[in-house]
C-alpha atoms as a PDB file:
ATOM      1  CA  UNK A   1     -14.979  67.560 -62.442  1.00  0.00           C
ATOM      2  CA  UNK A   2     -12.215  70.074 -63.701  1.00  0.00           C
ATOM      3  CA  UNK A   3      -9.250  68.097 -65.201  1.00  0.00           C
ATOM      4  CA  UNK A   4      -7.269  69.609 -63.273  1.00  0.00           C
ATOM      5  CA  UNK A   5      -8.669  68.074 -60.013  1.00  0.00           C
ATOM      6  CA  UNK A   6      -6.791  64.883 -61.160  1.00  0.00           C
ATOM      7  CA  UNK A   7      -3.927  66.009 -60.898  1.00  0.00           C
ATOM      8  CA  UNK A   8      -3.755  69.155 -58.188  1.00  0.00           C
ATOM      9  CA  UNK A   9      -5.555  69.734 -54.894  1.00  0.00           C
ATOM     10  CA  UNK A  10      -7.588  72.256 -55.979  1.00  0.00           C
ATOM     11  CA  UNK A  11      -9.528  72.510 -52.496  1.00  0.00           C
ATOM     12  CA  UNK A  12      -6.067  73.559 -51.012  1.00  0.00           C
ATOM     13  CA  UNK A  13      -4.374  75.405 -54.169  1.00  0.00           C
ATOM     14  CA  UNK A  14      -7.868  76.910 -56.075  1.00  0.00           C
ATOM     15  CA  UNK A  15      -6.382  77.092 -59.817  1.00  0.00           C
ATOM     16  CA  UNK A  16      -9.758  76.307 -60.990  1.00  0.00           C
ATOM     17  CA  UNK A  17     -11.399  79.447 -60.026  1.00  0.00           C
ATOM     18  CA  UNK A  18      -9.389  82.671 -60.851  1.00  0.00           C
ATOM     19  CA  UNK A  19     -10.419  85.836 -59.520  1.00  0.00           C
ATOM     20  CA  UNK A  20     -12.336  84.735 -56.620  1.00  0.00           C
ATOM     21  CA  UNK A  21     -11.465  85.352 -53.019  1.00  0.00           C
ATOM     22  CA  UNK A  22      -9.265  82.142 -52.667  1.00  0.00           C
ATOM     23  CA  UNK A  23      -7.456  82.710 -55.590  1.00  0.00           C
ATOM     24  CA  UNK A  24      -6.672  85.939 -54.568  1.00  0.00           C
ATOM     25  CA  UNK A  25      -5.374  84.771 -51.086  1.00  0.00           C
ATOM     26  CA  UNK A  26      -3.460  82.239 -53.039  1.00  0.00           C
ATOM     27  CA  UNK A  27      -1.703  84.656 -55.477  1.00  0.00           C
ATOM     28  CA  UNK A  28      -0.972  86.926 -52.345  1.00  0.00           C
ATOM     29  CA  UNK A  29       0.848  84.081 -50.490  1.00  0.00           C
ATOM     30  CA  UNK A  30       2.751  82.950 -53.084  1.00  0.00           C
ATOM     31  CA  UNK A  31       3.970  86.389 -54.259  1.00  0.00           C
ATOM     32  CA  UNK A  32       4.815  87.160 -50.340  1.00  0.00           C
ATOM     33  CA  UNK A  33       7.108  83.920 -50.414  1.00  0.00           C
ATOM     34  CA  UNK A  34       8.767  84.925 -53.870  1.00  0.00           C
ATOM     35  CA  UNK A  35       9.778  88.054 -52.579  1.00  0.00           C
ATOM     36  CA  UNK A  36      10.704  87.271 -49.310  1.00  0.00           C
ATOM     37  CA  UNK A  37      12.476  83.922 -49.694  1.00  0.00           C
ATOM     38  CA  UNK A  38      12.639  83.991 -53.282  1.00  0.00           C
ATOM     39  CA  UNK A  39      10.598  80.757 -54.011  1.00  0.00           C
ATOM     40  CA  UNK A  40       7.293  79.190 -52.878  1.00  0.00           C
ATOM     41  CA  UNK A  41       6.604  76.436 -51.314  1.00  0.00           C
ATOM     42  CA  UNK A  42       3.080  74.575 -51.774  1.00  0.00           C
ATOM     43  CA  UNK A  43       3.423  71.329 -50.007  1.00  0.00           C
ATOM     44  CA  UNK A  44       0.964  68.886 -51.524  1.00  0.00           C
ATOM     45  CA  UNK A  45       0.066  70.813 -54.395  1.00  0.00           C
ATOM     46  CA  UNK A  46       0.072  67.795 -56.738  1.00  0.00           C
ATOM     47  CA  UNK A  47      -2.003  65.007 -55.760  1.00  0.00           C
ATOM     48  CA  UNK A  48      -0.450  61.519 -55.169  1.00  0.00           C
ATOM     49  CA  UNK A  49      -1.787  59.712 -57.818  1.00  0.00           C
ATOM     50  CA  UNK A  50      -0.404  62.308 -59.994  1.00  0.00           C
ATOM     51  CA  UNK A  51       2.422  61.955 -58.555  1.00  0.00           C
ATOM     52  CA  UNK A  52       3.222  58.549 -58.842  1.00  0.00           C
ATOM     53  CA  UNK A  53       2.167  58.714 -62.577  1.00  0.00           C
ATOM     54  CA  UNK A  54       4.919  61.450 -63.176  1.00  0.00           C
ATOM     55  CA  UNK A  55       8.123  59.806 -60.962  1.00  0.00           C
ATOM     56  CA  UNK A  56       6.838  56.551 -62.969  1.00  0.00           C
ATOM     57  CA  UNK A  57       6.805  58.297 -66.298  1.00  0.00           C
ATOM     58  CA  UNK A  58      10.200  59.948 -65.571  1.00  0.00           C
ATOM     59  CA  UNK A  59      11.587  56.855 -63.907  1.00  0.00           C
ATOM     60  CA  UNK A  60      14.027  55.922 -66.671  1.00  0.00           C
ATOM     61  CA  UNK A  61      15.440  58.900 -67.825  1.00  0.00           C
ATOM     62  CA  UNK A  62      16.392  59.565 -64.139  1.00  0.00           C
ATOM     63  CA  UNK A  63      18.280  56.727 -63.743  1.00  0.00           C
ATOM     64  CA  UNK A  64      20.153  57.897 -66.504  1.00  0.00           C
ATOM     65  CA  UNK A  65      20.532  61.785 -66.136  1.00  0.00           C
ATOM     66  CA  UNK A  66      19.670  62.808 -62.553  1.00  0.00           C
ATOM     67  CA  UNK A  67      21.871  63.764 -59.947  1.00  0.00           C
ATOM     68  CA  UNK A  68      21.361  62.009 -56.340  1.00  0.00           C
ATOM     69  CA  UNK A  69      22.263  63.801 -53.762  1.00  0.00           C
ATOM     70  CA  UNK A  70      22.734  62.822 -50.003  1.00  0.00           C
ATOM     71  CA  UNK A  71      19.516  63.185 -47.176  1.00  0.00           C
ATOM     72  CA  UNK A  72      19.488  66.655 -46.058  1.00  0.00           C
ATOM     73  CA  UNK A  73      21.236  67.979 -48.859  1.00  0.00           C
ATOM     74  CA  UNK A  74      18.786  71.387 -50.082  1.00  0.00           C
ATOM     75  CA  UNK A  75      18.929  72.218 -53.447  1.00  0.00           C
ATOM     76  CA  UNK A  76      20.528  75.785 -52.617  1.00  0.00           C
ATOM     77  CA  UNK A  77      23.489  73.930 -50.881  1.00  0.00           C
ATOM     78  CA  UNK A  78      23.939  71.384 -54.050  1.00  0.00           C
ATOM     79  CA  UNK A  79      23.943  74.406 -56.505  1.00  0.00           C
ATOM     80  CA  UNK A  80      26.906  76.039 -54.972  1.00  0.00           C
ATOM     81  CA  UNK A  81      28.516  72.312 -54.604  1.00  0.00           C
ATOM     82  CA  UNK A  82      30.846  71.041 -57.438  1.00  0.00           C
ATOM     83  CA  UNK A  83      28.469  67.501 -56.699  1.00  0.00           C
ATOM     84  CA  UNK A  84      25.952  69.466 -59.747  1.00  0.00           C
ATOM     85  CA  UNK A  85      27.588  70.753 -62.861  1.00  0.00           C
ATOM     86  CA  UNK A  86      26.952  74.165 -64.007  1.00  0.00           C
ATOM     87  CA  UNK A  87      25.245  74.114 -67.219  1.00  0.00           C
ATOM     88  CA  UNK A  88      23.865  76.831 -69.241  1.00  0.00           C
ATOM     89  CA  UNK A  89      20.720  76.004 -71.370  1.00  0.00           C
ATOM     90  CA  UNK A  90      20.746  76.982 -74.903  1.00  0.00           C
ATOM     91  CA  UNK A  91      18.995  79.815 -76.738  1.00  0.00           C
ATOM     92  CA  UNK A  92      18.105  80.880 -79.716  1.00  0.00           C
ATOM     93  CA  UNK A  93      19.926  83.686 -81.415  1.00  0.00           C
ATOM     94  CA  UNK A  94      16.740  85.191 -82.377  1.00  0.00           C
ATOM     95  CA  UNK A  95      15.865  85.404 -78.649  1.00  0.00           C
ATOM     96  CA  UNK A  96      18.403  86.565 -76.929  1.00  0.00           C
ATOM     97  CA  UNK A  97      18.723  89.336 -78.980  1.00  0.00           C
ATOM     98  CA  UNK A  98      15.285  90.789 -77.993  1.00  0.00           C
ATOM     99  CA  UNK A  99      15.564  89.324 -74.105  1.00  0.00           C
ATOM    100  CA  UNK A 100      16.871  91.101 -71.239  1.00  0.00           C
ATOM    101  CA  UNK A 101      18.236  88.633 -69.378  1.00  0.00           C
ATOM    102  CA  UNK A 102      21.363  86.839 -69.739  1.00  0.00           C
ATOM    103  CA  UNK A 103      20.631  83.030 -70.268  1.00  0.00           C
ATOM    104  CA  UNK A 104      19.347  80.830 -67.769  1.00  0.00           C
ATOM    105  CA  UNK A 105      22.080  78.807 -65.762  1.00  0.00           C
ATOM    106  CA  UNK A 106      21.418  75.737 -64.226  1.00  0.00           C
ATOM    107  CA  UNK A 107      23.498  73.261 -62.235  1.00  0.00           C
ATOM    108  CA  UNK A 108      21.986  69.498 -63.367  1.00  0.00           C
ATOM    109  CA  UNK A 109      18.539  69.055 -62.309  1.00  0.00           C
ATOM    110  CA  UNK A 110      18.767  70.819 -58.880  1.00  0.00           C
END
């Protein structure tokens, strides 16, 4: 088995076989999505187990840095709330120099 089987549903989302017909269709769809609703969604991309190990593996810095937010509240409406703080991410000198965007902005983890 791939490693990567362990940890995404590779039936549904085939990452283990690039350039074949489903990987195509894949790439398609998710390219569609970015430029129509500018993101992608691919419910049950990782598989449970996995995800378990990685909410129990990032369990305590949550608790410590992560935002909660109210049911029903999207990420889109949060980032345009004062409830997550704007924050830009550092970079390098070195790097922004030679990259053409500005620096990435994020508001907390949403």
């Amino acid at each position: 088995m791939h490693p990567l089987h362990a940890i995404v549903d590779c039936e549904r989302y085939p990452l283990d076989r690039p350039g074949s017909a489903d990987w195509d269709a894949l790439v398609a769809r998710t390219r569609a999505a970015l430029a129509a609703e500018g993101m992608a969604d691919l419910p049950g991309f990782l598989r449970p187990q996995a995800r378990a190990r990685m909410v129990a593996a990032l369990a305590p810095a949550s608790r410590q840095r992560a935002l909660s937010m109210p049911a029903g509240t999207t990420s889109t409406s949060a980032r345009r709330s004062r409830a997550c703080p704007r924050t830009t991410l550092p970079w390098p000198r070195s790097r922004r120099a030679a990259a053409p965007w500005p620096a990435t902005v994020w508001r907390g983890i949403c």
